[in-house]
N, C-alpha and C. Protein backbone atom coordinates (compact mmCIF):
# COMPACT_ATOMS: atom_id res chain seq x y z
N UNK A 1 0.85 -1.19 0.00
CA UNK A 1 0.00 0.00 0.00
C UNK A 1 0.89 1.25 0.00
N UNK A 2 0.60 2.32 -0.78
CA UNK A 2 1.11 3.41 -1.11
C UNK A 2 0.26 4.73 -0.56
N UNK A 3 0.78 5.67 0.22
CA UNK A 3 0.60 6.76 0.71
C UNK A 3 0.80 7.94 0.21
N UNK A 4 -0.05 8.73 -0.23
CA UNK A 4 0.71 9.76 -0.58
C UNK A 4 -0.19 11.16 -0.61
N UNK A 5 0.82 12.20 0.23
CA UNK A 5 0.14 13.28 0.67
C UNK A 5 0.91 14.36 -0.13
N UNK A 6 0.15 15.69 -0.42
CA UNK A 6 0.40 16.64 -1.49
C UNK A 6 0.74 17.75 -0.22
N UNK A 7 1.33 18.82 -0.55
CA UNK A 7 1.64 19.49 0.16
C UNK A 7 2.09 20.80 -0.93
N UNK A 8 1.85 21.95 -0.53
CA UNK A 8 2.87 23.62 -1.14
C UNK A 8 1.79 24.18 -1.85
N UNK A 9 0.75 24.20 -1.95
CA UNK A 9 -0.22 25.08 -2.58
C UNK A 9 -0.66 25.86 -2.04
N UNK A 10 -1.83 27.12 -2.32
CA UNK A 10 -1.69 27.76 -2.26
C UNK A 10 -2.54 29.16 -2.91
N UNK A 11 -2.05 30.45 -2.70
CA UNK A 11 -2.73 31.73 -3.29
C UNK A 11 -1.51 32.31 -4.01
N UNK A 12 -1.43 33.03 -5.41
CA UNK A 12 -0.53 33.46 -5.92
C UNK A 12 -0.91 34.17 -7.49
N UNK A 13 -0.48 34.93 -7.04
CA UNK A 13 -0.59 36.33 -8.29
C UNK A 13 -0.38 35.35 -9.78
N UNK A 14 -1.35 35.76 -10.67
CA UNK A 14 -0.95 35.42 -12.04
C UNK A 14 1.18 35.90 -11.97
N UNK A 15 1.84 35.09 -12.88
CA UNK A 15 2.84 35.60 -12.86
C UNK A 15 3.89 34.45 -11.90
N UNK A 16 3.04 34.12 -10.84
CA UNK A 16 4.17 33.66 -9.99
C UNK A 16 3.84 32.42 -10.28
N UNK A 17 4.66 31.69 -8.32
CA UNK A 17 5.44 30.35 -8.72
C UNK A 17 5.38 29.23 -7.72
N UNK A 18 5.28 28.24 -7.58
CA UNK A 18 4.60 27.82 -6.57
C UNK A 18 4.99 25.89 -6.66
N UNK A 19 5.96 25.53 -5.51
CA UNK A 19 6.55 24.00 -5.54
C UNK A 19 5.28 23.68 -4.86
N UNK A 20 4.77 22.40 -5.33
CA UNK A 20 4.08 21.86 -5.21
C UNK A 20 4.85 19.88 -4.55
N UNK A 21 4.41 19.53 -3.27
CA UNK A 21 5.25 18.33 -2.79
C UNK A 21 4.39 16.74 -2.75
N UNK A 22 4.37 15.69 -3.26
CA UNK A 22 4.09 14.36 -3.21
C UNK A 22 4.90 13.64 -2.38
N UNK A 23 4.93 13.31 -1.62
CA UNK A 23 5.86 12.93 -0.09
C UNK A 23 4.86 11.07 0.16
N UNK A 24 6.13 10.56 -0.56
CA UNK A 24 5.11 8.79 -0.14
C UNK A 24 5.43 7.96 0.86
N UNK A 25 4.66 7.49 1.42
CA UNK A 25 5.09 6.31 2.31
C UNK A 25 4.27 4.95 2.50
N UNK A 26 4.75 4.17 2.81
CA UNK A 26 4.39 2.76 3.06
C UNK A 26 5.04 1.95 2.28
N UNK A 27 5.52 2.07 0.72
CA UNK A 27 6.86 1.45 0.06
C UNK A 27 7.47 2.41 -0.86
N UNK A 28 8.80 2.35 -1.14
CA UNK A 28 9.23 2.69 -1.98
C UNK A 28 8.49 3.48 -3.09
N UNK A 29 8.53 4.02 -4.14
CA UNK A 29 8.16 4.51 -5.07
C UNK A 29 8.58 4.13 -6.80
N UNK A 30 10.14 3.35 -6.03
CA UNK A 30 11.04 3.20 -6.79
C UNK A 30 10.45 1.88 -8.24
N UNK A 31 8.82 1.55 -8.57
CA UNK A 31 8.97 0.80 -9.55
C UNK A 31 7.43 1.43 -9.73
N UNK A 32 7.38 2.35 -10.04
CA UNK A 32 5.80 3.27 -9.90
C UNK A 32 6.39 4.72 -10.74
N UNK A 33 5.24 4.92 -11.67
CA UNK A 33 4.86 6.20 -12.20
C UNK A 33 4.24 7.07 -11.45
N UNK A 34 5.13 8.44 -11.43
CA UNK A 34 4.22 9.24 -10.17
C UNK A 34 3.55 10.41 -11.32
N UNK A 35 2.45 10.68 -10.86
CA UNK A 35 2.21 11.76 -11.99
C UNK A 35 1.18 12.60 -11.39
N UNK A 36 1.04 13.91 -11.92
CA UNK A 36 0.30 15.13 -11.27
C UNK A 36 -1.39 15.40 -12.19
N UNK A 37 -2.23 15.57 -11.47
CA UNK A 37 -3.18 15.56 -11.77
C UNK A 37 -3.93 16.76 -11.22
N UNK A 38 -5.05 17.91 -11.97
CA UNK A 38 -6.13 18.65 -11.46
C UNK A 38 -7.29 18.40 -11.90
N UNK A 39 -7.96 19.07 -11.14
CA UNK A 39 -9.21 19.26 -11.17
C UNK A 39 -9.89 21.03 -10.86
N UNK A 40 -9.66 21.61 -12.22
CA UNK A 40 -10.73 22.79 -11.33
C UNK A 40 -12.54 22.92 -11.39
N UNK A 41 -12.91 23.83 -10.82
CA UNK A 41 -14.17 24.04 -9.93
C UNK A 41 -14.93 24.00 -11.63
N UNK A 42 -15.72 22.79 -11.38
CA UNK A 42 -16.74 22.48 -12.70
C UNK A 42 -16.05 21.92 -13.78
N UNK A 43 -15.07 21.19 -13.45
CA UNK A 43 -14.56 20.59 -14.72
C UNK A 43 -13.92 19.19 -14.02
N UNK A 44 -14.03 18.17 -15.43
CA UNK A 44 -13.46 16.87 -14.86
C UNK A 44 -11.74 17.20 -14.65
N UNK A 45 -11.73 16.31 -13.98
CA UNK A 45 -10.10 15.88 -13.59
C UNK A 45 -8.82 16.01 -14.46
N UNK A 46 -8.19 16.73 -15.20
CA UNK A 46 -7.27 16.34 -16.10
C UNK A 46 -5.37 15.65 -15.44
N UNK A 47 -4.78 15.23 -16.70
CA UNK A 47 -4.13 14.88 -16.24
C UNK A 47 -2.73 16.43 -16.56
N UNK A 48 -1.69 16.40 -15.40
CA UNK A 48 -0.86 17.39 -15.92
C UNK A 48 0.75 17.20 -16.03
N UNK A 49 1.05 16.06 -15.66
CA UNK A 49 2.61 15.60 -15.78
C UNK A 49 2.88 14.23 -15.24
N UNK A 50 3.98 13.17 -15.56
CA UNK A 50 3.85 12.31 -14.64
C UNK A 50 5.75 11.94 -15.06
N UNK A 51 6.68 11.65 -14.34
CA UNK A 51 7.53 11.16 -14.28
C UNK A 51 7.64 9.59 -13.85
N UNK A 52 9.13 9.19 -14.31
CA UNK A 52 8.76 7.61 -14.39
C UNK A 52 10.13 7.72 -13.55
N UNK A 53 9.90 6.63 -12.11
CA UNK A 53 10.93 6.99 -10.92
C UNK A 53 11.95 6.88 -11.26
N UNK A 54 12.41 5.51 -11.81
CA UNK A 54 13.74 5.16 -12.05
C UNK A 54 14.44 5.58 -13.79
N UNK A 55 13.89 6.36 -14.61
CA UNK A 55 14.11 5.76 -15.98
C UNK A 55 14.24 7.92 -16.30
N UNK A 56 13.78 8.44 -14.91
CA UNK A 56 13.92 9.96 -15.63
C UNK A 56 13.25 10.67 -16.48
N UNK A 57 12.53 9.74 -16.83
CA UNK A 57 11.47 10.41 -18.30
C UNK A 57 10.32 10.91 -17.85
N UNK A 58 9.90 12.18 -18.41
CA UNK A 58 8.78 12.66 -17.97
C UNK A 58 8.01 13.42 -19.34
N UNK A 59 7.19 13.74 -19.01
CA UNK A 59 5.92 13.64 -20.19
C UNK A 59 4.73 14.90 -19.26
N UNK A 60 4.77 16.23 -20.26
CA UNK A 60 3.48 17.08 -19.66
C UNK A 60 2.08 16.88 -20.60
N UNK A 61 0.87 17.86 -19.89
CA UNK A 61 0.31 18.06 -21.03
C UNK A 61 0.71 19.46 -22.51
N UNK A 62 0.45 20.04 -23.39
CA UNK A 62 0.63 21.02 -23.94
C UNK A 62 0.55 21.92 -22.99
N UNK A 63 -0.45 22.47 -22.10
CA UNK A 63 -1.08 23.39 -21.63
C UNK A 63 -0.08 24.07 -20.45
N UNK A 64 0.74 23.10 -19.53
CA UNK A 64 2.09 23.43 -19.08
C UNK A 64 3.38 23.15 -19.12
N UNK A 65 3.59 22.81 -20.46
CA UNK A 65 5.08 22.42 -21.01
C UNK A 65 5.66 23.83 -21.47
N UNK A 66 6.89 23.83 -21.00
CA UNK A 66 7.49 25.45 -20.92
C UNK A 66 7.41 25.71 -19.64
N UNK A 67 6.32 25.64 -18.30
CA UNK A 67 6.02 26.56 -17.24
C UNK A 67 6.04 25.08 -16.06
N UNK A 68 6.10 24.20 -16.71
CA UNK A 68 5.75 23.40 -14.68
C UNK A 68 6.77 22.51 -15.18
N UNK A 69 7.92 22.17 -14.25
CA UNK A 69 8.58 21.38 -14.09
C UNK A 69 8.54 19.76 -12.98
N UNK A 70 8.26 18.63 -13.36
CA UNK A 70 8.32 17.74 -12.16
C UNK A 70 9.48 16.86 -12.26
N UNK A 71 9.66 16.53 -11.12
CA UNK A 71 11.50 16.04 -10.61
C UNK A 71 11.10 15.32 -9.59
N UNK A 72 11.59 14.72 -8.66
CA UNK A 72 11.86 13.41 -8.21
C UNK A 72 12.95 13.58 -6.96
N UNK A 73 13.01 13.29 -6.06
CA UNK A 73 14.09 13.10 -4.90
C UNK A 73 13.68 11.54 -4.18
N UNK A 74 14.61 10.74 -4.63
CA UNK A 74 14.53 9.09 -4.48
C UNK A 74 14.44 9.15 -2.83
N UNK A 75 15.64 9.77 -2.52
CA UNK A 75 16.56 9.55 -0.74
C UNK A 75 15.04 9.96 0.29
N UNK A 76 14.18 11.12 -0.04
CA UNK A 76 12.84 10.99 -0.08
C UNK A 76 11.33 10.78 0.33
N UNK A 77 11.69 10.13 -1.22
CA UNK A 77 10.68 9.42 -1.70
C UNK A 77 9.65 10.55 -2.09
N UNK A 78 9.81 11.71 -3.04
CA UNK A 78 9.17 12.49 -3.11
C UNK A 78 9.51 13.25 -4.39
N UNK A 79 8.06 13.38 -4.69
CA UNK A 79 7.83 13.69 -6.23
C UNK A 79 7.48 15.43 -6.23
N UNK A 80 8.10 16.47 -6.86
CA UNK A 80 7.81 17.26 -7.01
C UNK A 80 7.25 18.06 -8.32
N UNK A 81 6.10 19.34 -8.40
CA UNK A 81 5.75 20.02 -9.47
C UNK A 81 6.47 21.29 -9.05
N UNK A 82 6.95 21.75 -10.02
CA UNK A 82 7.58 23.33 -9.75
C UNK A 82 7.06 24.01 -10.92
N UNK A 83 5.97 25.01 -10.65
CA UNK A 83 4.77 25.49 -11.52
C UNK A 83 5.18 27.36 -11.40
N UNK A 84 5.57 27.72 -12.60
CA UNK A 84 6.26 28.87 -12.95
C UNK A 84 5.10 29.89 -13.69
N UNK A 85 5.50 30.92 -13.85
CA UNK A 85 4.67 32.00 -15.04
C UNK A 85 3.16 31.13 -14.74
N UNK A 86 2.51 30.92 -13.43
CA UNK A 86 1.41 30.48 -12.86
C UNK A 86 0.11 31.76 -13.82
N UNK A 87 -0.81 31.03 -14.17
CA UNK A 87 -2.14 31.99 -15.21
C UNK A 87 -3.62 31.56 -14.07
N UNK A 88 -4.42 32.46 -14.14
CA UNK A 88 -5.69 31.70 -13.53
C UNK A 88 -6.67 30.70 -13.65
N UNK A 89 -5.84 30.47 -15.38
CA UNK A 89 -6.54 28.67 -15.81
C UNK A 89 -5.86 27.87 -14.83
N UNK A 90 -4.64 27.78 -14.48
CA UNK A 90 -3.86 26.95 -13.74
C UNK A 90 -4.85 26.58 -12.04
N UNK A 91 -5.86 27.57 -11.71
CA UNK A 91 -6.35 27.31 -10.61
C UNK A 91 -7.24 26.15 -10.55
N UNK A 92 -7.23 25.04 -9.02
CA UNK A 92 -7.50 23.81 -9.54
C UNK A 92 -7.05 23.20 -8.22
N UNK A 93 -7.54 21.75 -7.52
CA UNK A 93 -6.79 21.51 -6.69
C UNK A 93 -5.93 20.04 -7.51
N UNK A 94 -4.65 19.97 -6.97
CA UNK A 94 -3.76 19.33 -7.89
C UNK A 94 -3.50 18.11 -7.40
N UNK A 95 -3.33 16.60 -7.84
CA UNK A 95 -3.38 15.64 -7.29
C UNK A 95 -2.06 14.91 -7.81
N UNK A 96 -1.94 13.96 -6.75
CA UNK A 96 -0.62 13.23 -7.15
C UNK A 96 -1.09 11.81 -6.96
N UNK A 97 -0.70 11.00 -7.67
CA UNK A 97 -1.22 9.56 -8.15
C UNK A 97 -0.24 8.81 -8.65
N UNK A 98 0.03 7.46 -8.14
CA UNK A 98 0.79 6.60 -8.55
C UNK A 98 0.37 5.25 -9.26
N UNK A 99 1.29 5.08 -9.90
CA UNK A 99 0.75 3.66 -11.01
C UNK A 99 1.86 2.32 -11.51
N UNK A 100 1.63 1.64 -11.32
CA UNK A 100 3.20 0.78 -11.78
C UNK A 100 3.75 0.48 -13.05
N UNK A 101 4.43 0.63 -13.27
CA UNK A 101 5.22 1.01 -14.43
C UNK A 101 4.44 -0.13 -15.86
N UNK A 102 3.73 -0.89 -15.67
CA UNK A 102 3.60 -1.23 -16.80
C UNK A 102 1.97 -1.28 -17.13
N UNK A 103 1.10 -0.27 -15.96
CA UNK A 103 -0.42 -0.57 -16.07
C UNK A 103 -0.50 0.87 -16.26
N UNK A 104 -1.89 0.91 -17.00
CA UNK A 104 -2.51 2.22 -17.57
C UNK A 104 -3.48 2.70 -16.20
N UNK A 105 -3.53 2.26 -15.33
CA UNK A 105 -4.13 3.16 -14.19
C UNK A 105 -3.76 3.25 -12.94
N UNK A 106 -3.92 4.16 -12.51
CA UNK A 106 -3.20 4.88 -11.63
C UNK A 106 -3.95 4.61 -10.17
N UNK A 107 -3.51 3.74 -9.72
CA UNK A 107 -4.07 2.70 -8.35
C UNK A 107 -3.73 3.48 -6.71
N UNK A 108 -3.49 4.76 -6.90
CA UNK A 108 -2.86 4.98 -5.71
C UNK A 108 -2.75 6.93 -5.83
N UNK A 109 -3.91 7.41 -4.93
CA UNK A 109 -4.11 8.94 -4.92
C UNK A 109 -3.66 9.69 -3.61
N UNK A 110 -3.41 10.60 -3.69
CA UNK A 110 -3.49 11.91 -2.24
C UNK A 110 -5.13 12.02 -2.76
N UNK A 111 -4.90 13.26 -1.61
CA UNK A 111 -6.05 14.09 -1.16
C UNK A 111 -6.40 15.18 -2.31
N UNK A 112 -5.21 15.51 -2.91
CA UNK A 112 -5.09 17.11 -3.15
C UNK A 112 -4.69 18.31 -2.63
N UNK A 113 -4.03 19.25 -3.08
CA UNK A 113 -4.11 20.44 -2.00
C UNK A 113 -3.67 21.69 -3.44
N UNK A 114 -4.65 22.68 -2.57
CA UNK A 114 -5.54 23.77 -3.50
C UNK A 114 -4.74 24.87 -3.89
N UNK A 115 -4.86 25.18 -5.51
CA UNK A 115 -3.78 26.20 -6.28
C UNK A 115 -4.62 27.19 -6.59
N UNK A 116 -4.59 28.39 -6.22
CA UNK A 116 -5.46 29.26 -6.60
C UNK A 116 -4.95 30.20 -7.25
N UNK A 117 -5.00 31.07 -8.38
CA UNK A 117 -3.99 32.02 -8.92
C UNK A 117 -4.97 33.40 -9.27
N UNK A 118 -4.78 34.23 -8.50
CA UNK A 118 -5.81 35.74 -8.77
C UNK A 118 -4.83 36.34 -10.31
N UNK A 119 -5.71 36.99 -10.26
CA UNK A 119 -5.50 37.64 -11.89
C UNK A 119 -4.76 39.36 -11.21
């Protein structure tokens, strides 16, 4: 069983910038896809980045490639979003979800925690 709590969100001016933390526990992470997920107010769930633990590769959607960076700290066990030039589409609460490296769904959620960006 996999744990995992979101943490660094937040209120922040169009413009700014905002680390966003996936912090896991109960095993390793080390054979699991971690990947970032929102949801804003009246809209389904999308997906927004996901890195692959051991292999480095990561994959956004269009919508924040250029502006959100996600990275990885093994020693850990914690997956990070580092979300730049933040817009008020970006507002949303943001989820982190894990999946094992060779299945298409993602078996293992946080809570969320809330990105809000004023204009």
């Amino acid at each position: 069983q996999v744990q995992l709590v979101e943490s660094g969100g937040g209120l922040v001016q169009a413009g700014g910038s905002l680390r966003l933390s996936c912090a896991a526990s109960g095993r390793t992470l080390s054979s699991y896809i971690v990947g970032w997920f929102r949801q804003a107010p009246g809209k389904e769930r999308e997906f927004v980045a996901h890195i692959t633990w051991n292999g480095d590769s990561t994959y956004y959607t269009d919508s924040v490639k250029g502006r959100f960076t996600i990275s990885r700290d093994n020693a850990k066990n914690t997956v990070y979003l580092q979300m730049n030039n933040l817009k008020p589409e970006d507002t949303a609460v943001y989820y982190c979800a894990a999946r094992a490296m060779f299945s298409s769904a993602y078996t293992y959620w946080g809570k969320g925690t809330l990105v809000t960006v004023s204009s």
